[in-house]
N, C-alpha and C. Protein backbone atom coordinates (compact mmCIF):
# COMPACT_ATOMS: atom_id res chain seq x y z
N UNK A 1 -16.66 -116.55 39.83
CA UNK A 1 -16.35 -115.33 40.55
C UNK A 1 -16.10 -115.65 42.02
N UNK A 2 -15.00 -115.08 42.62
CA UNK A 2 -14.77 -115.36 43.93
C UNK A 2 -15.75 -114.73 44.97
N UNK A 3 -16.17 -115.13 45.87
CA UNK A 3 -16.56 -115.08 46.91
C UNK A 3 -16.06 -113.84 47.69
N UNK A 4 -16.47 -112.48 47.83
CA UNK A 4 -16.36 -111.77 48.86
C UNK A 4 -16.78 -111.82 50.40
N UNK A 5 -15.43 -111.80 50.88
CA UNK A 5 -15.99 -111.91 52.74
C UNK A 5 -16.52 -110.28 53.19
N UNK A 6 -17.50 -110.28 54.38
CA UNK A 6 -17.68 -109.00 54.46
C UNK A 6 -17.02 -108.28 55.50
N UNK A 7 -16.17 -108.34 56.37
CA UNK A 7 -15.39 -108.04 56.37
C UNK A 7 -14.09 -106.90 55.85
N UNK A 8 -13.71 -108.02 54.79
CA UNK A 8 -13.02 -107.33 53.67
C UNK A 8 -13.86 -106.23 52.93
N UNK A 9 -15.07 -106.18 52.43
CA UNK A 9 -16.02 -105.07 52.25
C UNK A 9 -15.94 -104.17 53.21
N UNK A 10 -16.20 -104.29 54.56
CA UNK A 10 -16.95 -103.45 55.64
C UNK A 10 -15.61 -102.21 55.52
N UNK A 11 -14.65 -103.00 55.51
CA UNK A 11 -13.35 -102.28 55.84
C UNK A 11 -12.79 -101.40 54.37
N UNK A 12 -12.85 -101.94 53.27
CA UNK A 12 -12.78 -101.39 52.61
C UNK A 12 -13.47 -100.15 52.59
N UNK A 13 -15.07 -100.13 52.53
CA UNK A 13 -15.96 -98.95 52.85
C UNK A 13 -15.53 -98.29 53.62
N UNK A 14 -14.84 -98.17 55.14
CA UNK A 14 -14.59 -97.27 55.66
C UNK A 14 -13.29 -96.89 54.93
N UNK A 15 -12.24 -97.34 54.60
CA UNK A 15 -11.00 -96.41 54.14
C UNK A 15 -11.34 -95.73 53.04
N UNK A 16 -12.39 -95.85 52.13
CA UNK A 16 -12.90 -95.08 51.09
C UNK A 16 -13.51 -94.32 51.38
N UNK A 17 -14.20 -94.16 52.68
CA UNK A 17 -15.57 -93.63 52.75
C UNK A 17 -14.55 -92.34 53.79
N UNK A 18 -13.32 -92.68 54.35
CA UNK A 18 -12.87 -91.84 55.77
C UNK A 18 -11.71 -90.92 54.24
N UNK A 19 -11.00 -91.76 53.40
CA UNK A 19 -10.59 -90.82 52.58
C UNK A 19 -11.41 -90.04 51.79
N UNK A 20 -12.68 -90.39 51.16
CA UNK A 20 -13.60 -89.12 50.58
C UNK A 20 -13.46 -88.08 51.68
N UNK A 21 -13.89 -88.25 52.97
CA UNK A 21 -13.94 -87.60 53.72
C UNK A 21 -13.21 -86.54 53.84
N UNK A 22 -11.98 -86.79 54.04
CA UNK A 22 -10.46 -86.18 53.79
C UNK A 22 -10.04 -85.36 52.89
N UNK A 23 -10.66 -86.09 51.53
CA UNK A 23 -10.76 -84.70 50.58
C UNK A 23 -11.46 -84.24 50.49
N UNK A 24 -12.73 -84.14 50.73
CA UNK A 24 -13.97 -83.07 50.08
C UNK A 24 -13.64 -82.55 51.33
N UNK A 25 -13.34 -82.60 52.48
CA UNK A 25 -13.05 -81.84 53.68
C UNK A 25 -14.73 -81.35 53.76
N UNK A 26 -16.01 -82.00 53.34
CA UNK A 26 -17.50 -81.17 53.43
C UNK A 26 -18.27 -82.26 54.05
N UNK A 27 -18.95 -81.49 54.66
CA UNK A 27 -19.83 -82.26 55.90
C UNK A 27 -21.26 -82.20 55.41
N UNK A 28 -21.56 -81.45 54.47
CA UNK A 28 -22.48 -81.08 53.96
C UNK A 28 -23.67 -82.86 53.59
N UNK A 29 -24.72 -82.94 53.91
CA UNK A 29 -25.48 -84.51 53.53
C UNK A 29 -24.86 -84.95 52.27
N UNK A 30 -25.47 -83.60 51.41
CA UNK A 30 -25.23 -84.31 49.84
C UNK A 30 -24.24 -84.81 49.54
N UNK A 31 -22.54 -84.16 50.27
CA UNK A 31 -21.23 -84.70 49.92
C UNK A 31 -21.35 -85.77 50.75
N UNK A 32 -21.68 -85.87 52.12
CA UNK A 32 -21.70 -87.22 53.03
C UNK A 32 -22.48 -88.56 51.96
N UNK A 33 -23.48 -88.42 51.35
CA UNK A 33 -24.17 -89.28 50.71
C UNK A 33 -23.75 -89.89 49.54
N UNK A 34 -23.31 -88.91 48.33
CA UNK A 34 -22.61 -89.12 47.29
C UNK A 34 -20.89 -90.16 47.75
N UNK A 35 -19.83 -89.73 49.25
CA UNK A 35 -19.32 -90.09 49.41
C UNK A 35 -19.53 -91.93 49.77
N UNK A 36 -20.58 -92.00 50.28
CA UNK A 36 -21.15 -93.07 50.91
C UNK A 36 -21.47 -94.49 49.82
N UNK A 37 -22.03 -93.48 48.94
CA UNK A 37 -22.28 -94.70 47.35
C UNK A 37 -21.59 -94.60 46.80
N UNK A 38 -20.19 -94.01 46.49
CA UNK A 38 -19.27 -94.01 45.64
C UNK A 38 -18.32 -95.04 46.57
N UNK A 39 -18.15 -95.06 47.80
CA UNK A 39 -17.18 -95.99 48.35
C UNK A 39 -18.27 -97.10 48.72
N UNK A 40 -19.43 -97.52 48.71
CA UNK A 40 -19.65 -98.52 49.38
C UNK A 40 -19.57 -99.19 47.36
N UNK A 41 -19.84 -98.72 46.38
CA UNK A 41 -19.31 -99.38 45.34
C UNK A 41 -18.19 -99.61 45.03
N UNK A 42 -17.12 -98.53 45.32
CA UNK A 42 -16.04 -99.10 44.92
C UNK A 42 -15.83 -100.39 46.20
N UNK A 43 -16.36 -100.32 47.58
CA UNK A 43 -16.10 -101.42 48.58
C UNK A 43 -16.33 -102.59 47.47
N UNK A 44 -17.75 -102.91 47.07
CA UNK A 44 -18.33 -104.07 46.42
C UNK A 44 -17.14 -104.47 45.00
N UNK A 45 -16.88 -104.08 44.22
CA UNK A 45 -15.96 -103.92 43.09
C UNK A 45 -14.52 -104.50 43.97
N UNK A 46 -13.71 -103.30 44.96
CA UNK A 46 -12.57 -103.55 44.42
C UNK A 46 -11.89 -104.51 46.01
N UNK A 47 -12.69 -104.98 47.33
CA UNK A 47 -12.59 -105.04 48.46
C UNK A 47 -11.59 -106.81 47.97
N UNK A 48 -11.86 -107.59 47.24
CA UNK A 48 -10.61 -108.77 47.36
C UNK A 48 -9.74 -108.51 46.58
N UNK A 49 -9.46 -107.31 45.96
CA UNK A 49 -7.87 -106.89 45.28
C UNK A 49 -7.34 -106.16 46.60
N UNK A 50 -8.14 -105.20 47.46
CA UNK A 50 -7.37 -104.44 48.23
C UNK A 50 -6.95 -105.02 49.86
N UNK A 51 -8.23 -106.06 50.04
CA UNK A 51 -8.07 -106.44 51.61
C UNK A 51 -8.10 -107.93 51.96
N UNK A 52 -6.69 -108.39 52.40
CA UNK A 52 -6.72 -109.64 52.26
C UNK A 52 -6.79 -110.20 53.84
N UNK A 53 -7.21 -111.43 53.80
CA UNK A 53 -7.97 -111.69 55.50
C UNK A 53 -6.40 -112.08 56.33
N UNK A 54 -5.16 -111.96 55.53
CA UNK A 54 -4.08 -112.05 56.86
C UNK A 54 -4.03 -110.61 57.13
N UNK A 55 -4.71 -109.39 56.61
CA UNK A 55 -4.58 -108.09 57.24
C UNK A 55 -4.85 -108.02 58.27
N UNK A 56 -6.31 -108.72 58.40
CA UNK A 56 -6.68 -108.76 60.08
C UNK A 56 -6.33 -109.15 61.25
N UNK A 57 -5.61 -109.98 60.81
CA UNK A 57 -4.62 -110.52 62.16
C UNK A 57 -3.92 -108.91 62.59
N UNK A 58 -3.87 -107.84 61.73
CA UNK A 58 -3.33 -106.79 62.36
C UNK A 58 -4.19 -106.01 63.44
N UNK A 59 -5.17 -106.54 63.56
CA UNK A 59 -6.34 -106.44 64.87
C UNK A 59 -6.35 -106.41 65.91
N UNK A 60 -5.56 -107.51 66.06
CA UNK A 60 -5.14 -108.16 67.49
C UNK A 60 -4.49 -106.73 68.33
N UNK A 61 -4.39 -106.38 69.70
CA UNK A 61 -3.67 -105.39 70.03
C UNK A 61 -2.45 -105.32 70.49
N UNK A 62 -2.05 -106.63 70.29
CA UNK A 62 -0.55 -106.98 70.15
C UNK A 62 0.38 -106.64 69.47
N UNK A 63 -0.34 -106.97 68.07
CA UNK A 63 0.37 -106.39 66.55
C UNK A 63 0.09 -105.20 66.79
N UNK A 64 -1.39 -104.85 66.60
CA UNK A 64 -1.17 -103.09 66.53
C UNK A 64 -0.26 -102.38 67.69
N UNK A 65 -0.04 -102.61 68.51
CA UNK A 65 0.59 -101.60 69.31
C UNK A 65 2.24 -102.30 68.65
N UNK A 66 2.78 -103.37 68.07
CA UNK A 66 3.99 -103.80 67.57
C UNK A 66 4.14 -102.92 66.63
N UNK A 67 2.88 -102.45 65.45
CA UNK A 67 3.16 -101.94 64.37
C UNK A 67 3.02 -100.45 64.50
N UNK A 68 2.60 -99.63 66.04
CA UNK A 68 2.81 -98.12 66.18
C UNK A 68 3.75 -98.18 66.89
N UNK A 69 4.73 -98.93 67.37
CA UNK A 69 6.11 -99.07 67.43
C UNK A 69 6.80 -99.27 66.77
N UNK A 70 6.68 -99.56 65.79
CA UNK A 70 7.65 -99.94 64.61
C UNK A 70 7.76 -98.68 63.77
N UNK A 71 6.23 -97.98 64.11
CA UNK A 71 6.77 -96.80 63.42
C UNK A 71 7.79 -95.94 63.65
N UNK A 72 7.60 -95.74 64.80
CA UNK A 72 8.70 -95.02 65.90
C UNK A 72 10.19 -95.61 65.44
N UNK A 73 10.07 -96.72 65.35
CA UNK A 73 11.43 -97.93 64.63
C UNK A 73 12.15 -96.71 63.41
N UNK A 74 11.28 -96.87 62.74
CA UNK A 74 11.00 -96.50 61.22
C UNK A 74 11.70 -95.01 61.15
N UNK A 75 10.73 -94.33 61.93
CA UNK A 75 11.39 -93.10 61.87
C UNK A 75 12.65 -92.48 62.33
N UNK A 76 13.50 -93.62 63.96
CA UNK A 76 14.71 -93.50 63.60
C UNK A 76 15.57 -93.92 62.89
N UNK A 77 15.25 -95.31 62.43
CA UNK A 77 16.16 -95.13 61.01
C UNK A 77 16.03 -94.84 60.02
N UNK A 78 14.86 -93.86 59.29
CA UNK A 78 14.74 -92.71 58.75
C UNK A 78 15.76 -91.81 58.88
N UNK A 79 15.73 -91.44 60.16
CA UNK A 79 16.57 -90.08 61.00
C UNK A 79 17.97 -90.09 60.16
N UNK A 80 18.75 -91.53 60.98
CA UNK A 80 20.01 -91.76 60.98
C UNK A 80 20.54 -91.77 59.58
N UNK A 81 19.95 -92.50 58.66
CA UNK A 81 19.96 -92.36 57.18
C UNK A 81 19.55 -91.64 56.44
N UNK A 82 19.22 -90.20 56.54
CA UNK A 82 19.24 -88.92 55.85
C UNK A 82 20.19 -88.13 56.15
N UNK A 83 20.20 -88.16 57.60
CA UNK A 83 21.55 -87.43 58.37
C UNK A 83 23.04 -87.98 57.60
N UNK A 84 23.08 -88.98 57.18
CA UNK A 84 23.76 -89.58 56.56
C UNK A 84 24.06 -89.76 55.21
N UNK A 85 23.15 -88.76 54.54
CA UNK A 85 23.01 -88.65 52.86
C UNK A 85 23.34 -87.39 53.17
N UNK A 86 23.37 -86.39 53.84
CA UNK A 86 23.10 -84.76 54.62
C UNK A 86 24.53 -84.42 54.15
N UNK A 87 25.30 -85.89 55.46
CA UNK A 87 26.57 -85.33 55.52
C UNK A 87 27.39 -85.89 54.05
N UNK A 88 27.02 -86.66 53.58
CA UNK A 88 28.00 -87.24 52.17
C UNK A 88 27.66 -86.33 51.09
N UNK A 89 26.58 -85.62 51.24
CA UNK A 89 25.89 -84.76 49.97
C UNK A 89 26.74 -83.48 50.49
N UNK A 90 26.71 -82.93 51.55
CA UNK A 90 27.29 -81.44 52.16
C UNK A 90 28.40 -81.25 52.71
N UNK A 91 29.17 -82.31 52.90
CA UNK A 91 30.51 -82.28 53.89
C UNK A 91 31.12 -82.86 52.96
N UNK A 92 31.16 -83.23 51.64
CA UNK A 92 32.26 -83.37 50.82
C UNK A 92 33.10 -84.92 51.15
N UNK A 93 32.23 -85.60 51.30
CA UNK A 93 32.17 -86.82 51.70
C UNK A 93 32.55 -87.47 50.63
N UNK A 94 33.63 -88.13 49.80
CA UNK A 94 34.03 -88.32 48.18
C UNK A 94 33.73 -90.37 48.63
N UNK A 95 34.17 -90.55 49.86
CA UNK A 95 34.31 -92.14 50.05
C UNK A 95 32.91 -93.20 49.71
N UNK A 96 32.06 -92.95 48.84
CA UNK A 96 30.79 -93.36 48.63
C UNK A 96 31.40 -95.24 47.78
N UNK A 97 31.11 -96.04 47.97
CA UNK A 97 31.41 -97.69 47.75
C UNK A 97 29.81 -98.07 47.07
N UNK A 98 29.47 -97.63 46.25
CA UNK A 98 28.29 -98.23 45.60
C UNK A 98 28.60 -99.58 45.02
N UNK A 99 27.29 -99.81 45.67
CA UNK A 99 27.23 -102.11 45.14
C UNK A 99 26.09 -102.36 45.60
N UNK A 100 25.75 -103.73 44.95
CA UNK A 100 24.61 -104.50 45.58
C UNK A 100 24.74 -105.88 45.96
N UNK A 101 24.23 -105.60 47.11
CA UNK A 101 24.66 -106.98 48.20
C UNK A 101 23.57 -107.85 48.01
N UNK A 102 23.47 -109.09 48.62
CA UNK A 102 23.05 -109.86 49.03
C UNK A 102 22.93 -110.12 50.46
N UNK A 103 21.60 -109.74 50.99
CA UNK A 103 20.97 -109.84 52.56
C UNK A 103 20.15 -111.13 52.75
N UNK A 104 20.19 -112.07 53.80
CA UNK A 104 19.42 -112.92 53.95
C UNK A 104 18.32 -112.13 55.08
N UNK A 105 17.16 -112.16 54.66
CA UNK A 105 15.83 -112.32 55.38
C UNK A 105 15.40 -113.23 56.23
N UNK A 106 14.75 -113.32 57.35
CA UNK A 106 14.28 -114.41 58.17
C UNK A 106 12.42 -113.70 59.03
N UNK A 107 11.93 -113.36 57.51
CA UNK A 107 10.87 -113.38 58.24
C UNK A 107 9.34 -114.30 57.42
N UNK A 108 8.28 -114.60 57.87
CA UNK A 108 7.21 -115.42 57.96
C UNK A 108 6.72 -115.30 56.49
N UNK A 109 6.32 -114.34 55.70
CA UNK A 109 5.66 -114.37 54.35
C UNK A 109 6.00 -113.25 53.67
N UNK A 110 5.13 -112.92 52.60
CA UNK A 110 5.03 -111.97 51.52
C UNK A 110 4.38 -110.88 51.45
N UNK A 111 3.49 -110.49 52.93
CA UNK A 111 3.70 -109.32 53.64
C UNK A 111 4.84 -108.34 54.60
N UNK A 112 5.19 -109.74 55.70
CA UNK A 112 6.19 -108.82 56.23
C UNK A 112 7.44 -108.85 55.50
N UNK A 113 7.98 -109.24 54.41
CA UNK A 113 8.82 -109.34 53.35
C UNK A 113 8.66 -107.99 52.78
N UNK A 114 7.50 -107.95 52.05
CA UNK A 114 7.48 -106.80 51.29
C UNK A 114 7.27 -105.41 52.35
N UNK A 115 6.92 -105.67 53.40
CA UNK A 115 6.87 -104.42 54.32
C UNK A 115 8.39 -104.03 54.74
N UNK A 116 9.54 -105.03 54.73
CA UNK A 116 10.67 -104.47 55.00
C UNK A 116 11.29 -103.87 53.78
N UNK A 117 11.13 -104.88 52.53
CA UNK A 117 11.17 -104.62 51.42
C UNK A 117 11.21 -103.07 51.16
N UNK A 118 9.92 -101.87 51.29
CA UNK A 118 9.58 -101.25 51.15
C UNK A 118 10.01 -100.18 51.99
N UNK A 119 10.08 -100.28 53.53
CA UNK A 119 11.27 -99.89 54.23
C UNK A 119 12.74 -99.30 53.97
N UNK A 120 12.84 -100.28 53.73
CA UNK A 120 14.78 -100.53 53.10
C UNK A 120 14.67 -99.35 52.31
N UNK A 121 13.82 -99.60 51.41
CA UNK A 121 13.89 -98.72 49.81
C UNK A 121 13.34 -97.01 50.41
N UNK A 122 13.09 -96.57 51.18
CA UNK A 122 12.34 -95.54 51.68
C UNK A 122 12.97 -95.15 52.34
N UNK A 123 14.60 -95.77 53.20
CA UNK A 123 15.74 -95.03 54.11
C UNK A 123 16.79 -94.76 52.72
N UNK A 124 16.77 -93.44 52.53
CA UNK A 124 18.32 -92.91 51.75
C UNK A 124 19.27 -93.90 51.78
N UNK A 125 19.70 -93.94 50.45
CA UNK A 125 21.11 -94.60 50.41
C UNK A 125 21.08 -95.99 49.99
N UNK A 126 19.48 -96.61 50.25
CA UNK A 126 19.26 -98.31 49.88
C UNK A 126 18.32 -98.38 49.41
N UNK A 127 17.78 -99.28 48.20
CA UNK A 127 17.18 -99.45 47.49
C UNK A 127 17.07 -100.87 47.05
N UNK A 128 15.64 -101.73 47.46
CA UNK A 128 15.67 -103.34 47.22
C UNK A 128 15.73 -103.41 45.93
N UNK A 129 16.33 -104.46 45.22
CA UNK A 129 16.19 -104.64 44.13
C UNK A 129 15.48 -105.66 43.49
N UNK A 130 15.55 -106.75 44.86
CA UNK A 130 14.85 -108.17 44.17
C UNK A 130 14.77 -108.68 45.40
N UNK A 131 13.16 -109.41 45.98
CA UNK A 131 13.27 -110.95 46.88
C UNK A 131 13.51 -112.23 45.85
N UNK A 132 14.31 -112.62 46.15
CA UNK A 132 14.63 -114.13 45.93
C UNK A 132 14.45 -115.33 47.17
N UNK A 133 14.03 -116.49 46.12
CA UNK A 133 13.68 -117.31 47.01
C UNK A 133 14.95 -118.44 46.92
N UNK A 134 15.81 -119.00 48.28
CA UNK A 134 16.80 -119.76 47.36
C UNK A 134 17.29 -120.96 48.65
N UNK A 135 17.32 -122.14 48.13
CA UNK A 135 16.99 -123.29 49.07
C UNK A 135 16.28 -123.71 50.43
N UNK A 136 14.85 -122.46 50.18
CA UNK A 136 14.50 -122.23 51.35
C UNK A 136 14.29 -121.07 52.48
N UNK A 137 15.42 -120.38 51.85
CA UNK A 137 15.77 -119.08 52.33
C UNK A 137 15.32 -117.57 51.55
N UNK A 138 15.06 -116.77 52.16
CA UNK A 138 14.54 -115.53 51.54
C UNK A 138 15.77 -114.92 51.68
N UNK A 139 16.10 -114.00 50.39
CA UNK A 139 17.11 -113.05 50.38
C UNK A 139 16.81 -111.73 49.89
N UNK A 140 17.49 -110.77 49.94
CA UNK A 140 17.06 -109.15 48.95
C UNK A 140 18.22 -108.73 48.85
N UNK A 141 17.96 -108.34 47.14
CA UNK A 141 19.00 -107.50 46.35
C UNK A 141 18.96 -106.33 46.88
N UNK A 142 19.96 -105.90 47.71
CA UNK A 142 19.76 -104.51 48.05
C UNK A 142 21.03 -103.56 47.50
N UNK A 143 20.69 -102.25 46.64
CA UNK A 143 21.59 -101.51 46.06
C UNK A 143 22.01 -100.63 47.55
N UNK A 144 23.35 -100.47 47.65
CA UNK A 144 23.85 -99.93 48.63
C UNK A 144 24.65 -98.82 48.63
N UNK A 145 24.47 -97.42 48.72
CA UNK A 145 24.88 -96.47 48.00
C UNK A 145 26.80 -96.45 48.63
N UNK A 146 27.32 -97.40 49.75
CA UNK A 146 28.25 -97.24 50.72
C UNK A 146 28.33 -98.69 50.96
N UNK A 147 28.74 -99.93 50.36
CA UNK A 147 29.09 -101.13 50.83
C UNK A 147 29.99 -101.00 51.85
N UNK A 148 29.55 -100.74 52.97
CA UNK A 148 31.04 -101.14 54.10
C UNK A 148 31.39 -102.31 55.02
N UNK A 149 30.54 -103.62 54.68
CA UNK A 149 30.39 -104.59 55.01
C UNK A 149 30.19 -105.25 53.54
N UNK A 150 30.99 -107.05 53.37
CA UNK A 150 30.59 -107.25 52.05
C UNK A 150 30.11 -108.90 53.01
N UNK A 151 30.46 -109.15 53.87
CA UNK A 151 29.48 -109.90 54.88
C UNK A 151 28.25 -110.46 54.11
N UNK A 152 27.37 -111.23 54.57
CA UNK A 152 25.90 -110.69 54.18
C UNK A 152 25.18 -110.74 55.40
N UNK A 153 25.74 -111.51 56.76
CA UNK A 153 24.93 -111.50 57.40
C UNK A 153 25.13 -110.12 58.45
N UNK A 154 26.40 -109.31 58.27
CA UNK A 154 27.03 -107.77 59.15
C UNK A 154 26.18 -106.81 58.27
N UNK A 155 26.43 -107.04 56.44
CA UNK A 155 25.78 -106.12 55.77
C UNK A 155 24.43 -106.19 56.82
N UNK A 156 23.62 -107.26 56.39
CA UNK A 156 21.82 -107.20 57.05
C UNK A 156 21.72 -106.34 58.10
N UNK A 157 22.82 -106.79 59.20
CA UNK A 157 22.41 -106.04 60.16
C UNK A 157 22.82 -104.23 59.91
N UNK A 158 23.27 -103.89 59.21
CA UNK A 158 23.58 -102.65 58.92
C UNK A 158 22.97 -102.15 58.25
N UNK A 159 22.36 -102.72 57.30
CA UNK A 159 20.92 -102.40 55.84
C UNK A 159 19.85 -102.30 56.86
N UNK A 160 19.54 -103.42 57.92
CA UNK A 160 17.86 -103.76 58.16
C UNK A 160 17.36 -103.07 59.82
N UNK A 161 18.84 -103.01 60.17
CA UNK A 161 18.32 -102.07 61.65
C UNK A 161 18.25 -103.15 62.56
N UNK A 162 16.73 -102.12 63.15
CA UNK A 162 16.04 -102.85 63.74
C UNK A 162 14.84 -103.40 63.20
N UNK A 163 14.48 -102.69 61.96
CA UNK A 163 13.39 -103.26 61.42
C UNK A 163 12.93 -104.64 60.92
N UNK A 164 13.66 -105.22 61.10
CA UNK A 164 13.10 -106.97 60.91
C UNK A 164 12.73 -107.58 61.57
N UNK A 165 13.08 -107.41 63.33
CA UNK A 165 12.94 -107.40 64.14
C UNK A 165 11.16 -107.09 64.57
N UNK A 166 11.12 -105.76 64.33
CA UNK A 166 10.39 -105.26 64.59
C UNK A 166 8.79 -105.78 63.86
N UNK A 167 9.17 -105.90 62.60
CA UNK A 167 7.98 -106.36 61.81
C UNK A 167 7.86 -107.85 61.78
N UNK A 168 8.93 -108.79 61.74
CA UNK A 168 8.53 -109.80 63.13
C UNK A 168 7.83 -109.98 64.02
N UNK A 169 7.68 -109.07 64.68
CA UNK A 169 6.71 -108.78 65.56
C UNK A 169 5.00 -108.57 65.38
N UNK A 170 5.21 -108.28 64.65
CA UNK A 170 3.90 -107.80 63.79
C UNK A 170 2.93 -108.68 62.78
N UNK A 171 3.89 -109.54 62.56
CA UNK A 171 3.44 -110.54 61.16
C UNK A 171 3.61 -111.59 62.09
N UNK A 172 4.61 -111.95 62.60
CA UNK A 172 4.05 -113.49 63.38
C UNK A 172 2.86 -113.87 64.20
């Protein structure tokens, strides 16, 4: 059996213990208490499936203030890419080029990978399909509801924003 750090426990307990919170919305002891042993067990049980020790490097106040900027990132190209499903869905927009490209990636691991990953797929219109790993290089299948670049490195910059950039920031 692996070795739990505590740490990874301590932290777990609070996101269990701050979401009970959240839902029972009750301040009451008995719900405070019942909340308290139900997350400090699930802490013990489920804390090295959920919290892995490169999370903490998100500690630092470097990253964190990188990654409440990135949200800000996030949400304008959110913006720009709904506004942009808005007008092709309501303005009779017929010129839609559906395909899936090939984007090269250039970031550090299999967090900030899957954090853009997840990104991508969450702005209208794009949807990852696959990381591939290929002589070294990270790439993503990305379904593109509008190929207007068949590029891969013009597509990227048109698929990824600023967000690679950004979570770069965060993960290095």
């Amino acid at each position: 059996m692996q070795k739990t750090r505590f740490p990874a426990v301590l932290s777990t307990f609070v996101l269990c213990y701050a979401f009970w919170i959240l839902l029972t919305w009750s301040f009451a002891v008995q719900e405070l208490a019942a909340g308290a042993v139900v997350s400090l067990a699930a802490a013990l049980f489920a804390a090295r499936f959920f919290i892995h020790e490169k999370a903490f490097r998100l500690v630092h106040p470097r990253r964190f203030f990188s990654l409440i900027a990135y949200v800000f990132v996030f949400l304008g190209e959110l913006v720009k890419a709904n506004l942009d499903m808005a007008r092709r869905c309501f303005g009779g927009c017929k010129d839609v080029n559906p395909g899936v490209v090939k984007v090269p990636v250039d970031l550090p691991d299999g967090y900030a990978q899957a954090m853009l990953a997840n990104s991508i797929t969450l702005t209208p219109g794009t949807i990852t399909m696959d990381i591939a790993e290929e002589d070294g290089k990270s790439y993503f299948y990305i379904h593109w509801i509008d190929v207007a670049e068949t590029d891969r490195e013009k597509a990227g910059e048109v698929i990824k924003g600023r967000m690679e950039k950004w979570i770069g920031r965060i993960w290095k």
